[in-house]
N, C-alpha and C. Protein backbone atom coordinates (compact mmCIF):
# COMPACT_ATOMS: atom_id res chain seq x y z
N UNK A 1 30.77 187.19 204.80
CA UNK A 1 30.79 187.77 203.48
C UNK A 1 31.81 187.03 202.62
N UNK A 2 31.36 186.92 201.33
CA UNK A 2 32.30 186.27 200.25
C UNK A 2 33.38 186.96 199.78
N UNK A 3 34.68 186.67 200.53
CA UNK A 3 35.32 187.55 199.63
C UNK A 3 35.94 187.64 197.95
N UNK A 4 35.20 186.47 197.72
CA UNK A 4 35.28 186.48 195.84
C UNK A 4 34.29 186.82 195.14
N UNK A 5 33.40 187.21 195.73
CA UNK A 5 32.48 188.01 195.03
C UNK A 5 32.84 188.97 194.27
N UNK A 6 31.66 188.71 193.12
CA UNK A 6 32.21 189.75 191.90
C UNK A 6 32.03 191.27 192.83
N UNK A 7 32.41 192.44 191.64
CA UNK A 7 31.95 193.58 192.08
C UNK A 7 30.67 194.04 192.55
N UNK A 8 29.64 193.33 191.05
CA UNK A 8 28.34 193.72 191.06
C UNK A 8 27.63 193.32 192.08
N UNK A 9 27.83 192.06 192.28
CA UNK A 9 27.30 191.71 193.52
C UNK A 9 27.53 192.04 194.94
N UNK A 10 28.75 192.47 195.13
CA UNK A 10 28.80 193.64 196.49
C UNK A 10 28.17 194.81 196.45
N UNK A 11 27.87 195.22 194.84
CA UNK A 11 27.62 196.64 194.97
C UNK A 11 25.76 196.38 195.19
N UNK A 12 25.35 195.55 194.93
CA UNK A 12 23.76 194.98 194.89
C UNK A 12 23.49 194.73 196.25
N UNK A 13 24.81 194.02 196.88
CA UNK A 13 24.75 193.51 198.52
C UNK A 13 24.50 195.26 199.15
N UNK A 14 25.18 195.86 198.98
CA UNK A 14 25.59 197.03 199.39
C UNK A 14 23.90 198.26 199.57
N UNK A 15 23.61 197.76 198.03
CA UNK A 15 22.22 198.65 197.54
C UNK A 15 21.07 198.00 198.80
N UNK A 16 21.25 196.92 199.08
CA UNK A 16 20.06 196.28 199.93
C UNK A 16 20.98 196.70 201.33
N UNK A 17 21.48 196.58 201.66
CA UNK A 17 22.02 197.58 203.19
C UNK A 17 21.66 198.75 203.20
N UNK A 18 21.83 199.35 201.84
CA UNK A 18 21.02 201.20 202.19
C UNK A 18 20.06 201.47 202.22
N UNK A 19 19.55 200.18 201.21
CA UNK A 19 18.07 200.22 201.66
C UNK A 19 17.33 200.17 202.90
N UNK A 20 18.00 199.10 203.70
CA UNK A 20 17.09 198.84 204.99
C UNK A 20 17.40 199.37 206.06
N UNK A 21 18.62 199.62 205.77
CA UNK A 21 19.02 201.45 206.55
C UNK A 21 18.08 202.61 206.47
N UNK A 22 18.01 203.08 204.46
CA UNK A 22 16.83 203.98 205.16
C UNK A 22 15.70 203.92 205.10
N UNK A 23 15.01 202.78 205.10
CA UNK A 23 13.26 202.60 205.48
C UNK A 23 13.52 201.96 207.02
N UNK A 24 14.52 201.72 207.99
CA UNK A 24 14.34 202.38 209.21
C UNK A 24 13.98 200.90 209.83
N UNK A 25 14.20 199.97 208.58
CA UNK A 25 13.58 198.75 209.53
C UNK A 25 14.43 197.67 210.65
N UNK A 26 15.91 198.63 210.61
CA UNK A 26 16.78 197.90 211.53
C UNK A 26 16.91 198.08 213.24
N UNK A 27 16.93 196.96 213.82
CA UNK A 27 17.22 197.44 215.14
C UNK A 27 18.87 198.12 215.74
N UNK A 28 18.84 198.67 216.50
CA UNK A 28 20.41 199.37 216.98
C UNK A 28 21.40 198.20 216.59
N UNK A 29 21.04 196.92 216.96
CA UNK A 29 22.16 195.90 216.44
C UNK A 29 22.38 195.55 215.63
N UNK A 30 21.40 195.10 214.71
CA UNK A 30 21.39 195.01 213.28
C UNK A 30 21.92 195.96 212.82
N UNK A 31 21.32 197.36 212.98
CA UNK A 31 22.14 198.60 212.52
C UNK A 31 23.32 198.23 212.10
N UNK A 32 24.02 198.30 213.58
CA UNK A 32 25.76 198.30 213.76
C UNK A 32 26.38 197.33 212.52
N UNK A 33 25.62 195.81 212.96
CA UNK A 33 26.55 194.74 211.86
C UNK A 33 26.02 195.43 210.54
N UNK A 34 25.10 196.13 210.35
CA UNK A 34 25.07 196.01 208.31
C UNK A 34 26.21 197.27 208.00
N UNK A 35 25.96 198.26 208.72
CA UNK A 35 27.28 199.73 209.08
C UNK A 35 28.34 198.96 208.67
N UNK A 36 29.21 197.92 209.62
CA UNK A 36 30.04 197.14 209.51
C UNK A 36 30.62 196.63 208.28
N UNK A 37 29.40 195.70 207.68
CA UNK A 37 29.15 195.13 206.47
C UNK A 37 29.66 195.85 205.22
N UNK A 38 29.06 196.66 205.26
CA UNK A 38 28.56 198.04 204.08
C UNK A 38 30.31 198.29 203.89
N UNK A 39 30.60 199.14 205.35
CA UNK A 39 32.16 199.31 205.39
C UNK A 39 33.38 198.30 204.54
N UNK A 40 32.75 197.36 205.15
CA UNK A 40 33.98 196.01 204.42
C UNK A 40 33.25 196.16 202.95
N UNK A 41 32.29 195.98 202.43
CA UNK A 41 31.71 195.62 201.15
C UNK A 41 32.34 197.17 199.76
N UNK A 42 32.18 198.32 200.57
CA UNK A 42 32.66 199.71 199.91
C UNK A 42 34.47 198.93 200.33
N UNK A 43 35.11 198.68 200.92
CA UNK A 43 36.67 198.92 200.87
C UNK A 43 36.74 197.65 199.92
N UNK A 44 35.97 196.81 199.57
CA UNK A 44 36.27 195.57 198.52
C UNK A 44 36.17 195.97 197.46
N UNK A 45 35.08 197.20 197.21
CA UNK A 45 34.77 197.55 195.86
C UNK A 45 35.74 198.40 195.58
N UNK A 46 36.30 199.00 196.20
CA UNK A 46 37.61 200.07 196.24
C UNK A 46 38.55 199.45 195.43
N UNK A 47 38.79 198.42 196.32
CA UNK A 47 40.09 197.98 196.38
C UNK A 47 40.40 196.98 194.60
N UNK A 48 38.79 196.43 194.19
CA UNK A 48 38.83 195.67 193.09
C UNK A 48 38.77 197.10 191.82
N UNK A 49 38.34 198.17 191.89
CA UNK A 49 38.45 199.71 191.59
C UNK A 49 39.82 199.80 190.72
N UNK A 50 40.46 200.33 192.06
CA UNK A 50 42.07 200.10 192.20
C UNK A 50 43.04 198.99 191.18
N UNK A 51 42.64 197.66 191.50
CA UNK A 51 43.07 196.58 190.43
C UNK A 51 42.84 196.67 189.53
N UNK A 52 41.54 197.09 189.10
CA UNK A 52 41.10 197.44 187.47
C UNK A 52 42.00 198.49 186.82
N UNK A 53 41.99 199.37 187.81
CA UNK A 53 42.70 200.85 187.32
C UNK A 53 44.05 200.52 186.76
N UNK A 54 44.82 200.05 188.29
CA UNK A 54 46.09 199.33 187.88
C UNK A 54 46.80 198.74 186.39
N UNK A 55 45.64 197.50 185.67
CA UNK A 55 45.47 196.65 185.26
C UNK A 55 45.61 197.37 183.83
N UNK A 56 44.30 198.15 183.88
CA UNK A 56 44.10 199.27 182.25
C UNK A 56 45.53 199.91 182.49
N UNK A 57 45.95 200.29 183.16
CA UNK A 57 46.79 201.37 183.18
C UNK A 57 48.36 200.35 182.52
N UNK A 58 48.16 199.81 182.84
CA UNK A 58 49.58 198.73 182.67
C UNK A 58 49.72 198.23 181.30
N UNK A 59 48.15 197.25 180.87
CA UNK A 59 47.85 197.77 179.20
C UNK A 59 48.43 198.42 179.02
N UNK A 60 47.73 199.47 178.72
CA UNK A 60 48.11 200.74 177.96
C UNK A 60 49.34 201.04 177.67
N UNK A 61 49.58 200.79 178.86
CA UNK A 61 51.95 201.49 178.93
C UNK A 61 52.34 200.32 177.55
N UNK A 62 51.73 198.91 177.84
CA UNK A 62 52.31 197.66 176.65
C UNK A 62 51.96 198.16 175.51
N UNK A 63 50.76 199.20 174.79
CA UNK A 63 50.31 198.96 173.72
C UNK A 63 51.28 200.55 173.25
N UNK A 64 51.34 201.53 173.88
CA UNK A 64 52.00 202.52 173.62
C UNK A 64 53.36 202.44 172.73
């Protein structure tokens, strides 16, 4: 996985993991690694979330 990937595109990566999660077309192993995947791909989107939040928030205090 890229970890410079924009947001949107984890969150698109992410949309096609739930997808094939639930139309059922994964085997037990596959399962596991996209589970995996999904996991790391949601704590990236978090975490770039977080920086944004940070970021506005820090603005703001300058323009006040």
């Amino acid at each position: 996985m890229n970890k410079k990937m924009s947001y949107r595109q984890a969150a698109e990566q992410l949309e096609e993991i739930v997808a094939q999660i639930e139309n059922g077309e994964l085997g037990i192993d596959e399962l596991s690694k996209k589970v995996e995947e999904a996991a790391e791909l949601i704590k990236m989107c978090k975490d770039k979330l977080r920086r944004t939040d940070a970021d506005i928030e820090k603005i703001m205090e300058e323009i006040a």
